[in-house]
Structure formats: structure tokens, C-alpha cells
N, C-alpha and C. Protein backbone atom coordinates (compact mmCIF):
# COMPACT_ATOMS: atom_id res chain seq x y z
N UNK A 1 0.86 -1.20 0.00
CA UNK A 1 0.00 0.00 0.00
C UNK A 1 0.88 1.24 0.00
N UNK A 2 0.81 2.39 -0.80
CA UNK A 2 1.49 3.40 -1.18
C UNK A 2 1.24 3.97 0.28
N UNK A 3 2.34 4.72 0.73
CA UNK A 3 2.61 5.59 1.75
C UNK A 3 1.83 6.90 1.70
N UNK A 4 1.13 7.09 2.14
CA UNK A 4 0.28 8.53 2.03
C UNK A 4 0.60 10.26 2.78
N UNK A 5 1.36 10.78 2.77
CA UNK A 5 2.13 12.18 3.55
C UNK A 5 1.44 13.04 3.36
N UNK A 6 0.57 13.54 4.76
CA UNK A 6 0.03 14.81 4.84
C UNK A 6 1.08 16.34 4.80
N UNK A 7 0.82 17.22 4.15
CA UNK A 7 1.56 17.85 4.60
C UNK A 7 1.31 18.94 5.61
N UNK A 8 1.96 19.45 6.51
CA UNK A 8 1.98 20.05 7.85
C UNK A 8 1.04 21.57 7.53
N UNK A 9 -0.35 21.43 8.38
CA UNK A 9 -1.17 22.82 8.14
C UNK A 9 -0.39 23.96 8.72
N UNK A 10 -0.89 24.91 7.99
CA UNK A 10 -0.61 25.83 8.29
C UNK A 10 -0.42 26.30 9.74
N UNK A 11 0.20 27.17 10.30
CA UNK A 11 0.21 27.51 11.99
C UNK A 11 -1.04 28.03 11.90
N UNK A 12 -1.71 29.32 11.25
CA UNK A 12 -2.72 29.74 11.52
C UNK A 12 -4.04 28.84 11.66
N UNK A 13 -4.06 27.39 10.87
CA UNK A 13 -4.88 26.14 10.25
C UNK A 13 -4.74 25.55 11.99
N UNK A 14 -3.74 24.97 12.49
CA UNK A 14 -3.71 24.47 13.86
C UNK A 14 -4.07 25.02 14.86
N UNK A 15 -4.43 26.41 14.98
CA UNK A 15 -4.86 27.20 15.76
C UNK A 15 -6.10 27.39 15.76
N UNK A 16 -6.80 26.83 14.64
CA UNK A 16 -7.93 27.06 14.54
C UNK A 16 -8.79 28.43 13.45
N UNK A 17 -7.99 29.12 13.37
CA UNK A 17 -7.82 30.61 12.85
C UNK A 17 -7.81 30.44 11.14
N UNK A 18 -7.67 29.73 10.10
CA UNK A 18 -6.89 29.27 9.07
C UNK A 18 -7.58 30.24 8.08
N UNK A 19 -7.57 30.42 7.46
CA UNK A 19 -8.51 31.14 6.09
C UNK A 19 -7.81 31.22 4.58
N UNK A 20 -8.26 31.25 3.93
CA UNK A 20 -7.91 31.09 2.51
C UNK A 20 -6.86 32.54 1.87
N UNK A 21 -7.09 33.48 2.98
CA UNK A 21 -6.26 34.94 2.75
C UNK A 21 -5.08 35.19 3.29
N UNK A 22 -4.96 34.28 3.63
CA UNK A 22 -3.32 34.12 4.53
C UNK A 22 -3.25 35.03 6.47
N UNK A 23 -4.46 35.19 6.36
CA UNK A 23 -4.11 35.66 7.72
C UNK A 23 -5.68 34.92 8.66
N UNK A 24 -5.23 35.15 10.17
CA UNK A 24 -6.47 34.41 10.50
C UNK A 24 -8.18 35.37 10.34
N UNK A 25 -8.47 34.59 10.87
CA UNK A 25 -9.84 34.59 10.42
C UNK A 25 -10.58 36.30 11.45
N UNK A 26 -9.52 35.89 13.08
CA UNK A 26 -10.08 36.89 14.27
C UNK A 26 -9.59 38.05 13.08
N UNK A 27 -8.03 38.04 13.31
CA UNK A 27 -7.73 39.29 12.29
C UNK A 27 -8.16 40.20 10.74
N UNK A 28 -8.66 39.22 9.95
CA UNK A 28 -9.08 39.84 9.05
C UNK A 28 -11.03 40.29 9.56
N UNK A 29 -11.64 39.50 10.43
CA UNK A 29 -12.23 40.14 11.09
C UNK A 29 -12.12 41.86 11.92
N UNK A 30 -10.96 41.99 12.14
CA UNK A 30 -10.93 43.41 13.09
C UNK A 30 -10.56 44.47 12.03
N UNK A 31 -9.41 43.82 10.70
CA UNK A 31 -9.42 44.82 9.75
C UNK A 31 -10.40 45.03 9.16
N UNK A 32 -12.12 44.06 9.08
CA UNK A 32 -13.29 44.65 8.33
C UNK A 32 -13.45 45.57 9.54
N UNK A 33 -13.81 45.44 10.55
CA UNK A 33 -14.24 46.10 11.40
C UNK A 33 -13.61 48.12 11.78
N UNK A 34 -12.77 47.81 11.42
CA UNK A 34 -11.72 48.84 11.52
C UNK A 34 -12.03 49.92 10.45
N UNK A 35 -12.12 48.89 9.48
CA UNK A 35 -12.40 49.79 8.08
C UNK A 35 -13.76 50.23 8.44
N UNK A 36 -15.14 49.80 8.41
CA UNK A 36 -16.25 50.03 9.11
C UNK A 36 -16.11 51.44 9.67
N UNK A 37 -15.33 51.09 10.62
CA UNK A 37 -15.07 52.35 11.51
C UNK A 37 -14.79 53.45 11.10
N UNK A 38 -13.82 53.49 10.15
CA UNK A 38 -12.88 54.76 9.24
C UNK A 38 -13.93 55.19 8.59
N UNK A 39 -15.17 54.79 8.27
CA UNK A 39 -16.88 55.42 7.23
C UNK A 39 -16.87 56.57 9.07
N UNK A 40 -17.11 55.31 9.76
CA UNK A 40 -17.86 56.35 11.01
C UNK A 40 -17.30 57.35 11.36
N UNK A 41 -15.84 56.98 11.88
CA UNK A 41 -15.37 58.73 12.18
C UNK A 41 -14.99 59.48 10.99
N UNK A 42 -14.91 58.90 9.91
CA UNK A 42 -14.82 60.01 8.67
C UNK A 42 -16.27 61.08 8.70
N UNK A 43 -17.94 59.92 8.71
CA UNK A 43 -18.55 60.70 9.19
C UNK A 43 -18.81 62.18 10.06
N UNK A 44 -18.36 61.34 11.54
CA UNK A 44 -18.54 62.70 12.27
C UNK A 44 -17.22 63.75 12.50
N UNK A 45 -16.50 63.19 12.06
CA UNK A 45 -14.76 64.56 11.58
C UNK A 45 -16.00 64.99 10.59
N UNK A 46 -16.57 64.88 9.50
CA UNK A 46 -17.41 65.89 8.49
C UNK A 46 -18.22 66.53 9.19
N UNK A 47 -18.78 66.16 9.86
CA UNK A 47 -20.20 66.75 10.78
C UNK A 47 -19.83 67.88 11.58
N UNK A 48 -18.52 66.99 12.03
CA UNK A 48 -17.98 68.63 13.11
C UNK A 48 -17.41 69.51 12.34
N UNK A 49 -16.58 69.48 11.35
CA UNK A 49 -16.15 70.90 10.60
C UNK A 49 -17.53 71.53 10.18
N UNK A 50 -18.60 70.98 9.55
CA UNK A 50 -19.56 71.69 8.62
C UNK A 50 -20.55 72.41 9.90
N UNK A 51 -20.39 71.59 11.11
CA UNK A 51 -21.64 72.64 12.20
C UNK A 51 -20.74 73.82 13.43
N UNK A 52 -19.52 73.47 13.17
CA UNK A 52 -18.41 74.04 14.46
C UNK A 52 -18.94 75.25 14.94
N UNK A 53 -18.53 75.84 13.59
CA UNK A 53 -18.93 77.37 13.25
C UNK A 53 -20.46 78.17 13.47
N UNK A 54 -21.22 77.26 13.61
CA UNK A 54 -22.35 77.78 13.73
C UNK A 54 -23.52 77.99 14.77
N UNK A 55 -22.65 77.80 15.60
CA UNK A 55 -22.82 78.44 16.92
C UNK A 55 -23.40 79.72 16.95
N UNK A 56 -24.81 79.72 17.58
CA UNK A 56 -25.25 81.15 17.36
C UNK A 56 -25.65 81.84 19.13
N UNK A 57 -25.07 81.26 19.80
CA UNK A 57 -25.07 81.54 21.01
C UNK A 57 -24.18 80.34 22.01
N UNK A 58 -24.02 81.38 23.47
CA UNK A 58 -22.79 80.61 24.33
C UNK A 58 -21.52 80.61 23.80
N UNK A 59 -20.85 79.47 24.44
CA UNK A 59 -19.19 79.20 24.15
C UNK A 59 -18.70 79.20 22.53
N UNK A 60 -17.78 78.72 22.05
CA UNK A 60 -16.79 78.85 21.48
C UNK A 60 -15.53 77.99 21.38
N UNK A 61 -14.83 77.32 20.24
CA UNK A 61 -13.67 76.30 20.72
C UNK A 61 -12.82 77.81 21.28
N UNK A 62 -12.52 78.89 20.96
CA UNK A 62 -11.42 79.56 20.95
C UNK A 62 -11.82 80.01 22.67
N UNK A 63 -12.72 80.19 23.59
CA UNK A 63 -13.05 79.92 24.92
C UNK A 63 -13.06 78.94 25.86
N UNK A 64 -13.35 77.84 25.13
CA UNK A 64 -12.80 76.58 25.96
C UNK A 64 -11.89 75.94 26.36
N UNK A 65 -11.01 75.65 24.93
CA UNK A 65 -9.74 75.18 24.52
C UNK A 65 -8.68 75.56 25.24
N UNK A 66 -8.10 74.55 26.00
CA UNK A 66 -6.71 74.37 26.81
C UNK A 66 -5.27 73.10 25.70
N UNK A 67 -4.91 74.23 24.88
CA UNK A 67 -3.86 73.57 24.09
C UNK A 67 -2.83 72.39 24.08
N UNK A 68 -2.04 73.52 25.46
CA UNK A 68 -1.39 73.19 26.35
C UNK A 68 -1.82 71.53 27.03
N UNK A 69 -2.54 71.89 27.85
CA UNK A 69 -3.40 70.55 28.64
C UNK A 69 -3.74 69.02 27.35
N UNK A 70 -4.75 69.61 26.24
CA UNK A 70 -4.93 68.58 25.26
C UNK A 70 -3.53 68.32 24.64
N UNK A 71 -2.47 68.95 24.51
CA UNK A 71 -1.00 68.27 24.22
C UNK A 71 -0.29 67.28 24.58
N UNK A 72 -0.30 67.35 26.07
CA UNK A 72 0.30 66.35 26.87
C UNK A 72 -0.78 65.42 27.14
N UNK A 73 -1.81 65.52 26.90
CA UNK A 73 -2.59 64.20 27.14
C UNK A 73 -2.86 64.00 25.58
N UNK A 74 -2.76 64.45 24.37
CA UNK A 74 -2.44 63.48 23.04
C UNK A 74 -1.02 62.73 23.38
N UNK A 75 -0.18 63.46 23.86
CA UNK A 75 1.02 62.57 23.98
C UNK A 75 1.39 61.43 24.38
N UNK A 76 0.49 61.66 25.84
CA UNK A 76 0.47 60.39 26.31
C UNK A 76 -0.05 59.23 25.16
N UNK A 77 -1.46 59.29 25.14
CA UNK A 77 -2.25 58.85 24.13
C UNK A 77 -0.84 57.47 23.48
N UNK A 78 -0.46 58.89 21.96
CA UNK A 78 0.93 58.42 21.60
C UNK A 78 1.89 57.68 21.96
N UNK A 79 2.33 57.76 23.07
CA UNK A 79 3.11 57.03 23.54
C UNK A 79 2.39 55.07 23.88
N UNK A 80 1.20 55.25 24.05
CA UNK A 80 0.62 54.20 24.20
C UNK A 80 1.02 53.17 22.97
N UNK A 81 0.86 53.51 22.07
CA UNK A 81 1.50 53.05 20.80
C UNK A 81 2.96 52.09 21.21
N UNK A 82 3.42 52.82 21.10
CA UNK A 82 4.79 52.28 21.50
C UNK A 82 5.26 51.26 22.46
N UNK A 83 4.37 51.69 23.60
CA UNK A 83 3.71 50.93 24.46
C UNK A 83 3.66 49.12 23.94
N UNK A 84 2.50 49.25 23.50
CA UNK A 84 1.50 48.04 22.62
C UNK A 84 2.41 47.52 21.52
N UNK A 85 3.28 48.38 20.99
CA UNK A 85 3.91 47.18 19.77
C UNK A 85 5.25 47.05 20.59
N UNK A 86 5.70 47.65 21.45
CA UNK A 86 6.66 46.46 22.72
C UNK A 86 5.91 45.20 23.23
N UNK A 87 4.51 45.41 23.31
CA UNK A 87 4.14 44.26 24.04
C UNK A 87 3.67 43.21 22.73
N UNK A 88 3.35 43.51 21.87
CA UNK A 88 3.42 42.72 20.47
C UNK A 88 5.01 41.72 20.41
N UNK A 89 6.20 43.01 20.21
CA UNK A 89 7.43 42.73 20.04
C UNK A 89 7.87 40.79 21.15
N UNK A 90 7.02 41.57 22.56
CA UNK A 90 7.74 40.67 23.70
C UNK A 90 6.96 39.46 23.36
N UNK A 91 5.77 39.58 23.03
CA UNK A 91 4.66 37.74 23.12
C UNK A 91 5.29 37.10 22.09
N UNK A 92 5.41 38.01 21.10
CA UNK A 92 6.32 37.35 19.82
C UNK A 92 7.39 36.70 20.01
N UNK A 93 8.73 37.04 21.08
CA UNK A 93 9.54 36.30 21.28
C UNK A 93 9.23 35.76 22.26
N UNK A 94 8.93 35.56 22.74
CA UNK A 94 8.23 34.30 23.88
C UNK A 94 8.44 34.85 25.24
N UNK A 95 8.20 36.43 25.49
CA UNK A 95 8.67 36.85 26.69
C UNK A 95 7.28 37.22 27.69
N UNK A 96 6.96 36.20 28.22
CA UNK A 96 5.40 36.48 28.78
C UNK A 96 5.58 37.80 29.99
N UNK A 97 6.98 37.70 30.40
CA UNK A 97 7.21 38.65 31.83
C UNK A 97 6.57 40.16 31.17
N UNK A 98 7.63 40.51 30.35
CA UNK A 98 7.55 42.09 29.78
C UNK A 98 6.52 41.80 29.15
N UNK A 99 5.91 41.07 28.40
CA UNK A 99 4.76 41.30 27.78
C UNK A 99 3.30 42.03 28.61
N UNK A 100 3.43 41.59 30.10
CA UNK A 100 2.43 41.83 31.00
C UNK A 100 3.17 43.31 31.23
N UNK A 101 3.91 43.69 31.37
CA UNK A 101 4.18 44.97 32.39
C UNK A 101 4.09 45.83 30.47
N UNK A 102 4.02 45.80 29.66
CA UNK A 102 3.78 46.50 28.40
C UNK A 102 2.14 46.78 28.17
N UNK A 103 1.69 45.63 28.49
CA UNK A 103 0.38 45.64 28.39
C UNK A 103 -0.72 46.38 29.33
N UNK A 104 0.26 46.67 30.82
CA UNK A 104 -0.35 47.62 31.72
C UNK A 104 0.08 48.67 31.58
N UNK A 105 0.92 48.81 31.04
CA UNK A 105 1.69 50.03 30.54
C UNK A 105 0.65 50.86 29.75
N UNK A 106 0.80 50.39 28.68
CA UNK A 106 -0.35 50.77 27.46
C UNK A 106 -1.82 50.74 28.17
N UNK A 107 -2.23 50.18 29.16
CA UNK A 107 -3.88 50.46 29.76
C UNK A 107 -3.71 51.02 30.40
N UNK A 108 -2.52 51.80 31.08
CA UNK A 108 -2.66 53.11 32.00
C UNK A 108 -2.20 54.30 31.45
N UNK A 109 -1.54 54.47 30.21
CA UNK A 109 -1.59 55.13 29.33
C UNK A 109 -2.49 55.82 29.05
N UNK A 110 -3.38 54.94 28.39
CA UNK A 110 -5.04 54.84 28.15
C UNK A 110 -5.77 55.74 28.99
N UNK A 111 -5.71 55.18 30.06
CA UNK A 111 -6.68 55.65 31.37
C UNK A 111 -6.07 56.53 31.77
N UNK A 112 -4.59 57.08 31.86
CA UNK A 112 -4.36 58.71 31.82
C UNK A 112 -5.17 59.11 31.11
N UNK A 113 -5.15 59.17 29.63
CA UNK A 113 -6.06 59.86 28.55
C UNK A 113 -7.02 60.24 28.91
N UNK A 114 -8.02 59.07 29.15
CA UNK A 114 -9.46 59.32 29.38
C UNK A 114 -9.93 59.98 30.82
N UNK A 115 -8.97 60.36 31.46
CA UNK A 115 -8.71 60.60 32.65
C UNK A 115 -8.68 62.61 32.63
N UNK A 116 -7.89 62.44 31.45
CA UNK A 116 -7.00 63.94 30.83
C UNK A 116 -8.77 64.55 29.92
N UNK A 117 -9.46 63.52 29.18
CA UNK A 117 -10.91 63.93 28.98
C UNK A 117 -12.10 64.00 29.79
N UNK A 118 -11.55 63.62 31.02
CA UNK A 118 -13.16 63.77 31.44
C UNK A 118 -12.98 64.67 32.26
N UNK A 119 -11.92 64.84 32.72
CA UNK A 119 -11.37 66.53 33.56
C UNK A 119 -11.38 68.03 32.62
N UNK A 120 -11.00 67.34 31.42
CA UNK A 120 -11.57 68.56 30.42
C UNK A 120 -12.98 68.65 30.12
N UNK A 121 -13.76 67.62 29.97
CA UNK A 121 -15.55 67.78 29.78
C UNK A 121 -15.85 68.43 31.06
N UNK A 122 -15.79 67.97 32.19
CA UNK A 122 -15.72 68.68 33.44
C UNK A 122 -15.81 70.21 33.90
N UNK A 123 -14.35 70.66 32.89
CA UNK A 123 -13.86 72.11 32.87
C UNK A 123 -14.92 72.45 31.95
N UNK A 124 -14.88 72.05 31.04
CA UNK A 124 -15.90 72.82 29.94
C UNK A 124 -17.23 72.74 29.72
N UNK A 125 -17.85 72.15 30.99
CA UNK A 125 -19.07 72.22 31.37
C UNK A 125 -19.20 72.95 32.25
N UNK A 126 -18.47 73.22 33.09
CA UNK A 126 -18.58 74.71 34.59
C UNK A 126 -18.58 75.71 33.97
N UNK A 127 -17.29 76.01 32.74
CA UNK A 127 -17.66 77.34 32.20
C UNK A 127 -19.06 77.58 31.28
N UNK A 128 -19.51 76.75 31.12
CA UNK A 128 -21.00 76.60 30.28
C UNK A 128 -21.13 76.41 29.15
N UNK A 129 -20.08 75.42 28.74
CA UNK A 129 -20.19 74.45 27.82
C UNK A 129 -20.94 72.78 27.84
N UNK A 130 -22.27 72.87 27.55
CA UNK A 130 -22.63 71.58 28.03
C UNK A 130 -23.04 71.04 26.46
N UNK A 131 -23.79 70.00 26.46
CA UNK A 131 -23.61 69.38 24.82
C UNK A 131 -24.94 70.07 24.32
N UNK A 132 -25.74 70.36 25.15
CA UNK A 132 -27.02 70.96 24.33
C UNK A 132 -27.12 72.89 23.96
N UNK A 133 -25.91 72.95 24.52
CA UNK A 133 -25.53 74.37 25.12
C UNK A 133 -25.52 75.18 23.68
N UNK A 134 -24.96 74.35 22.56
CA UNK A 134 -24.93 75.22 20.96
C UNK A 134 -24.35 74.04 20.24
N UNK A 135 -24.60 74.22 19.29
CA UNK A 135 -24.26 73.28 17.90
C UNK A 135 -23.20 72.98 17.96
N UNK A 136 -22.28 74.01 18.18
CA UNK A 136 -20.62 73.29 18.74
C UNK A 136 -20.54 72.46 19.62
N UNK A 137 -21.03 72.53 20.72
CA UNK A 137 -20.86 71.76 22.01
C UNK A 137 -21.18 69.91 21.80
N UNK A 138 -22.81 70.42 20.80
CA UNK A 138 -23.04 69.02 20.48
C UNK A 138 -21.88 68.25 19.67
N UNK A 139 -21.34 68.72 18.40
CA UNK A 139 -20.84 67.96 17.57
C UNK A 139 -19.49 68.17 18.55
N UNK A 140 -18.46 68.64 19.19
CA UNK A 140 -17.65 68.51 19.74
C UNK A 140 -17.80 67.25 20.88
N UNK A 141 -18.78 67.20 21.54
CA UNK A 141 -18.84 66.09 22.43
C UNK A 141 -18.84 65.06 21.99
N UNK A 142 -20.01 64.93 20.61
CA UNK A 142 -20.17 63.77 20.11
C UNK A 142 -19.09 63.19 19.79
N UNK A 143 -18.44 64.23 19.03
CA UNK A 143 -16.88 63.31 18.09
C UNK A 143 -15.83 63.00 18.89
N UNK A 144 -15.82 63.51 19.83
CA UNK A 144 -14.48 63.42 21.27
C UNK A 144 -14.49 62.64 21.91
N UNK A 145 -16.43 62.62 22.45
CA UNK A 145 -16.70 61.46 23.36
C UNK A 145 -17.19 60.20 23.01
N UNK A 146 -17.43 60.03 21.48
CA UNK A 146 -17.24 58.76 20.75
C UNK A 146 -16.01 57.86 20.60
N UNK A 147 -14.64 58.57 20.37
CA UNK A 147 -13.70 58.45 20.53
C UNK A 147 -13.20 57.93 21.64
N UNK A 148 -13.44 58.71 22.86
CA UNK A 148 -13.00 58.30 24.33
C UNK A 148 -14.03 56.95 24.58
N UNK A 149 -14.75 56.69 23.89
CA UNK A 149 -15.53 55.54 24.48
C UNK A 149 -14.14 54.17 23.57
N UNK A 150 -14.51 54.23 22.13
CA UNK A 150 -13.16 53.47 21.48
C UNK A 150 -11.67 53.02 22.55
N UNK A 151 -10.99 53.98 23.46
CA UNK A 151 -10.24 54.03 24.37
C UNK A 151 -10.54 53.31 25.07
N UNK A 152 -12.02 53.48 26.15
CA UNK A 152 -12.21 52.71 27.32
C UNK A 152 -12.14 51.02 26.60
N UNK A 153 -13.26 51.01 25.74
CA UNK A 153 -13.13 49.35 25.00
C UNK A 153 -11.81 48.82 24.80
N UNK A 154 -10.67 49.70 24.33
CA UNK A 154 -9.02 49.14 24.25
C UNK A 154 -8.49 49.01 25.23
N UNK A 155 -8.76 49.70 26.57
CA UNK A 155 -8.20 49.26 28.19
C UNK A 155 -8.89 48.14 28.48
N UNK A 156 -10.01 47.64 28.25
CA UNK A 156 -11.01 46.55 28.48
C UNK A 156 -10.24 45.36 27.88
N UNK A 157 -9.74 45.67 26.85
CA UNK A 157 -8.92 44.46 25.67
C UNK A 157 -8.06 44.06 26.28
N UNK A 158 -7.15 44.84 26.98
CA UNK A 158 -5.90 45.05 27.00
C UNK A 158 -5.65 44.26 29.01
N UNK A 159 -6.78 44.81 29.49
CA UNK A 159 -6.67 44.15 31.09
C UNK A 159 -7.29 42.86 30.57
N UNK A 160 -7.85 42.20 29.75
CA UNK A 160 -8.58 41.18 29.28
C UNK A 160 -6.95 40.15 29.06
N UNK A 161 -6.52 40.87 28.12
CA UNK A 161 -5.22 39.75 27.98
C UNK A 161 -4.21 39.56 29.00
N UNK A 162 -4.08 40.83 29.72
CA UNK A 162 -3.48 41.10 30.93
C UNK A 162 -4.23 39.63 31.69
N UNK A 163 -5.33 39.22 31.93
CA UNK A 163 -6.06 38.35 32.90
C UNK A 163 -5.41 37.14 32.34
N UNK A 164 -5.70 37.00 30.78
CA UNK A 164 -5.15 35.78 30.21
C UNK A 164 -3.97 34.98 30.40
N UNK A 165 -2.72 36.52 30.79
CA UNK A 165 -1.52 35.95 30.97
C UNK A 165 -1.48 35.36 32.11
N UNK A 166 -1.63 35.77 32.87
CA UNK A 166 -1.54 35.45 34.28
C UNK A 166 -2.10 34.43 34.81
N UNK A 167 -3.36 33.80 33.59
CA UNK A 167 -4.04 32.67 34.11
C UNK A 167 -3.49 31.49 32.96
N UNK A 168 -2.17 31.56 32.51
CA UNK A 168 -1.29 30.84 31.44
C UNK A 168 -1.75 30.77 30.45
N UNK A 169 -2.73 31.36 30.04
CA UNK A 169 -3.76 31.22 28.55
C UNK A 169 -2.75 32.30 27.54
N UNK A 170 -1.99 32.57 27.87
CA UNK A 170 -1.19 34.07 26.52
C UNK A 170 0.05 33.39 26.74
N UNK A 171 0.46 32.78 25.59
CA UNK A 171 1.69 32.55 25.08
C UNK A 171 2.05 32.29 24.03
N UNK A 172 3.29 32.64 22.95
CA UNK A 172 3.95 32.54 21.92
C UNK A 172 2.75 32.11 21.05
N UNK A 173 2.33 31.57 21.40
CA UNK A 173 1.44 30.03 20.18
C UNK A 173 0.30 31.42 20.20
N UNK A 174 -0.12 32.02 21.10
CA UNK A 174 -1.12 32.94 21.19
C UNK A 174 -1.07 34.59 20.87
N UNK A 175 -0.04 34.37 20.50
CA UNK A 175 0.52 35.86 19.91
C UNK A 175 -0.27 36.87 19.38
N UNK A 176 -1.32 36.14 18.05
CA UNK A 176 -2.15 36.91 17.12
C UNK A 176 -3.26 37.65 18.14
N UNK A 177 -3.99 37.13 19.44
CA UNK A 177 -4.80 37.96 19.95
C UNK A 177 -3.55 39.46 20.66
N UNK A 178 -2.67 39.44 20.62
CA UNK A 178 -1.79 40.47 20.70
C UNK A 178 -2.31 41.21 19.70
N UNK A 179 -1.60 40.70 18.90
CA UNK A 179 -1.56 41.58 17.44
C UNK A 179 -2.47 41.88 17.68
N UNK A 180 -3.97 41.60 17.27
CA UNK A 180 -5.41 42.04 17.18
C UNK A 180 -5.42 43.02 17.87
N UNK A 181 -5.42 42.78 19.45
CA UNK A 181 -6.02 43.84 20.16
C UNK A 181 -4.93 45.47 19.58
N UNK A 182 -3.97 45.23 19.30
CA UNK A 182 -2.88 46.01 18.97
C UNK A 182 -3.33 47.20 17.55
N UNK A 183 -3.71 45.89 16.41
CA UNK A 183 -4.47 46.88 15.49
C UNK A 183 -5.52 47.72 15.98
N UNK A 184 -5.90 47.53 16.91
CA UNK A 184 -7.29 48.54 17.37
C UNK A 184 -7.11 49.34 18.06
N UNK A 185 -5.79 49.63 18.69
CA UNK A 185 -5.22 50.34 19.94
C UNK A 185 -4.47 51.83 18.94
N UNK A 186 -3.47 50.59 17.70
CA UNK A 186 -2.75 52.03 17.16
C UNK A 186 -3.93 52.34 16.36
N UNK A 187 -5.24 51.57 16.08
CA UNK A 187 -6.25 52.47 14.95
C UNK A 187 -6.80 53.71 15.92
N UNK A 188 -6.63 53.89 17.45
CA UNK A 188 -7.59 54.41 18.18
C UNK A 188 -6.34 55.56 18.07
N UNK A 189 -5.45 55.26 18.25
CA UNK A 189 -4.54 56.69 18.37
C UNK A 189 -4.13 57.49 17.00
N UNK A 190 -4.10 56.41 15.99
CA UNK A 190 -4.27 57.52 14.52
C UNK A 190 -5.60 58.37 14.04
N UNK A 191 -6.54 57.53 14.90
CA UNK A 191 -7.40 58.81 14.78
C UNK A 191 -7.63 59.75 15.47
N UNK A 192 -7.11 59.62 17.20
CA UNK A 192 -6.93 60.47 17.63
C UNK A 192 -5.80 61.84 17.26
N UNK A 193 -4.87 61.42 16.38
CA UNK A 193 -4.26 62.38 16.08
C UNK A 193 -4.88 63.26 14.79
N UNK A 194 -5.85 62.40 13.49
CA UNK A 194 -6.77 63.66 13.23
C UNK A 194 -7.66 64.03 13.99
N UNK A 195 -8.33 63.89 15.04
CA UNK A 195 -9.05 64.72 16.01
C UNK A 195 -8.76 65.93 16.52
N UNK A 196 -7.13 65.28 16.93
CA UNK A 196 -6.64 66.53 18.04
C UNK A 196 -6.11 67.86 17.02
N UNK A 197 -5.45 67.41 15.57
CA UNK A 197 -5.54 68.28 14.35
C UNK A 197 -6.78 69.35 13.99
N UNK A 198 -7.76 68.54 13.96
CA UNK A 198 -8.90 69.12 12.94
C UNK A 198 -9.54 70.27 13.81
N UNK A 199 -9.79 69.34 15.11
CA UNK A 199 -10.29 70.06 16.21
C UNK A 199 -9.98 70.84 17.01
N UNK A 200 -8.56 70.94 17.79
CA UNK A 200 -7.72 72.16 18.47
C UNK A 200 -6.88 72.59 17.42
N UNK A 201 -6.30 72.69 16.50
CA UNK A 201 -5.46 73.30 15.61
C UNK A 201 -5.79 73.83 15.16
N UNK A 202 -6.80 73.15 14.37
CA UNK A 202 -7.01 74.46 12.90
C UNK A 202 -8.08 75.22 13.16
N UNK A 203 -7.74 76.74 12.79
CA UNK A 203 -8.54 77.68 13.43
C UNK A 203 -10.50 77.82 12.90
């Protein structure tokens, strides 16, 4: 009887993940999803330039706006990045230690941020900026605080794998839910950087 030789599936195929596009199945899942997304905030980035201006009573971005303050908390933001593809870098080589202290890294990053926004909604509701307050207020909240919600869901991801490691479920073989959560972390901070552009910069 002729010898019959399977040949060895794919890593992504043994994992369960396999797909006909060369990447797994979770991942090309989060890049539809992602893309999805880029319609939505392309959406409301349009919504807020076309109503900003038309404010016909109350506040003003050029009254509210703390430059300074939204700088160092985009930065942080930023730095989160860097953050997250160290902790990509470490699962990849099989370093579960640093992978955990990268991964809290990057969720307190995070939670500075959202930390750095809700002390600014705060401020800019005492001076009498509230969301129903003028057409600015609305589309400014909406698009900021749509955004900051995207954030909280990526600290959620991110203490999620954090749990995983620690309960031996995240290792080498498990890398790609890295990656994943990772594409959604730097998608949350490239759009935060046209936000913080469109919206405190340009006059």
C-alpha cells in the first residue's frame, strides 16, 4: 500500500484561525471592522467641521480650549503606541514577563487619557459648555466622546489579555490575539491624532 504524507497545516490552520487569505480569520475580522469604523469617524470629523462654526449663542472652541493641557494628554495617548507594539514585540519572542508589564503600561496610558478627557468635559461644562448648550458643544462632544468611548473598549482588551496571561492562557502560540487587540489600539490613536488636528489646531 502506497505511503500517504500529509503535509503540515498551516500555523494559523492548527490554531484554529486558518482562512484562505493568509491571515487568520479573528484578524481579518478586526481589519473589516476597523475599516467600518474609518466610514464612522470620517462621518462625524465631516459633521464637526460643517456645524463648528455655527454656533449662534454661548461658548466657542477659541473659549474653551486648553492647548497646552490637550498636548500632553495626546502625547500620552501616543506614547501608548509604543507601548503596545513592545508588548506585540515581547509575546512574539516568547517573553510572557515584559509582555504583561507593556500591556499595563499601554492600559494606564489609556486611562491617563481618558482621565485627561473627562477633567476637560468637566472644565468645559462649569464654564458653560454643556452638549445641548450650541451646535458646537453638540458635535464637539459627540466626536471626542465617541472616541474616548473606542479608548475605554481598548483598556477593556488590553486588562482582558493582561487576565489571560496570568491565568497561562497568553503565550507565543497565542501571539495573534496580541496583534489584534494592537491593530485597534494604534487604529484608536491615529485617529486620535486627526481629532486633536482638525479640532484644536485648525482655526
Amino acid at each position: 500500500m502506497a505511503d500517504v504524507t500529509h503535509a503540515p497545516a498551516p500555523a494559523a490552520a492548527v490554531h484554529g484561525h486558518g482562512t484562505t487569505t493568509g491571515i487568520s480569520n479573528a484578524k481579518l475580522a478586526m481589519w473589516v471592522y476597523l475599516s467600518s469604523d474609518c466610514l464612522l469617524f470620517g462621518g462625524l470629523i465631516s459633521t464637526y467641521l460643517l456645524l463648528r462654526h455655527r454656533s449662534v449663542q454661548g461658548l466657542g472652541p477659541a473659549d474653551v480650549f486648553d492647548i497646552p493641557f490637550t498636548s500632553v494628554s495626546s502625547f500620552v495617548l501616543q506614547m501608548s503606541s509604543l507601548t503596545m507594539a513592545l508588548a506585540v514585540a515581547a509575546i512574539t519572542r516568547g517573553d510572557v514577563r515584559r509582555n504583561r508589564v507593556w500591556l499595563l503600561t499601554t492600559a494606564m496610558l489609556g486611562a491617563t487619557f481618558i482621565g485627561g478627557q473627562v477633567y476637560e468635559f468637566t472644565t468645559f461644562y462649569r464654564e458653560g459648555l454643556g452638549f445641548t448648550t450650541n451646535i458646537f458643544g453638540s458635535a464637539f462632544y459627540t466626536l471626542t466622546g465617541f472616541h474616548g468611548a473606542h479608548v475605554v473598549v481598548g483598556i477593556v482588551m488590553l486588562m482582558s489579555l493582561l487576565m489571560m496571561s496570568f491565568r497561562g492562557n497568553l503565550g507565543p502560540e497565542r501571539s495573534d490575539a496580541v496583534e489584534i487587540v494592537g491593530l485597534y489600539w494604534h487604529f484608536v490613536d491615529i485617529v486620535w491624532i486627526l481629532i486633536f488636528t482638525i479640532v484644536y489646531l485648525i482655526p
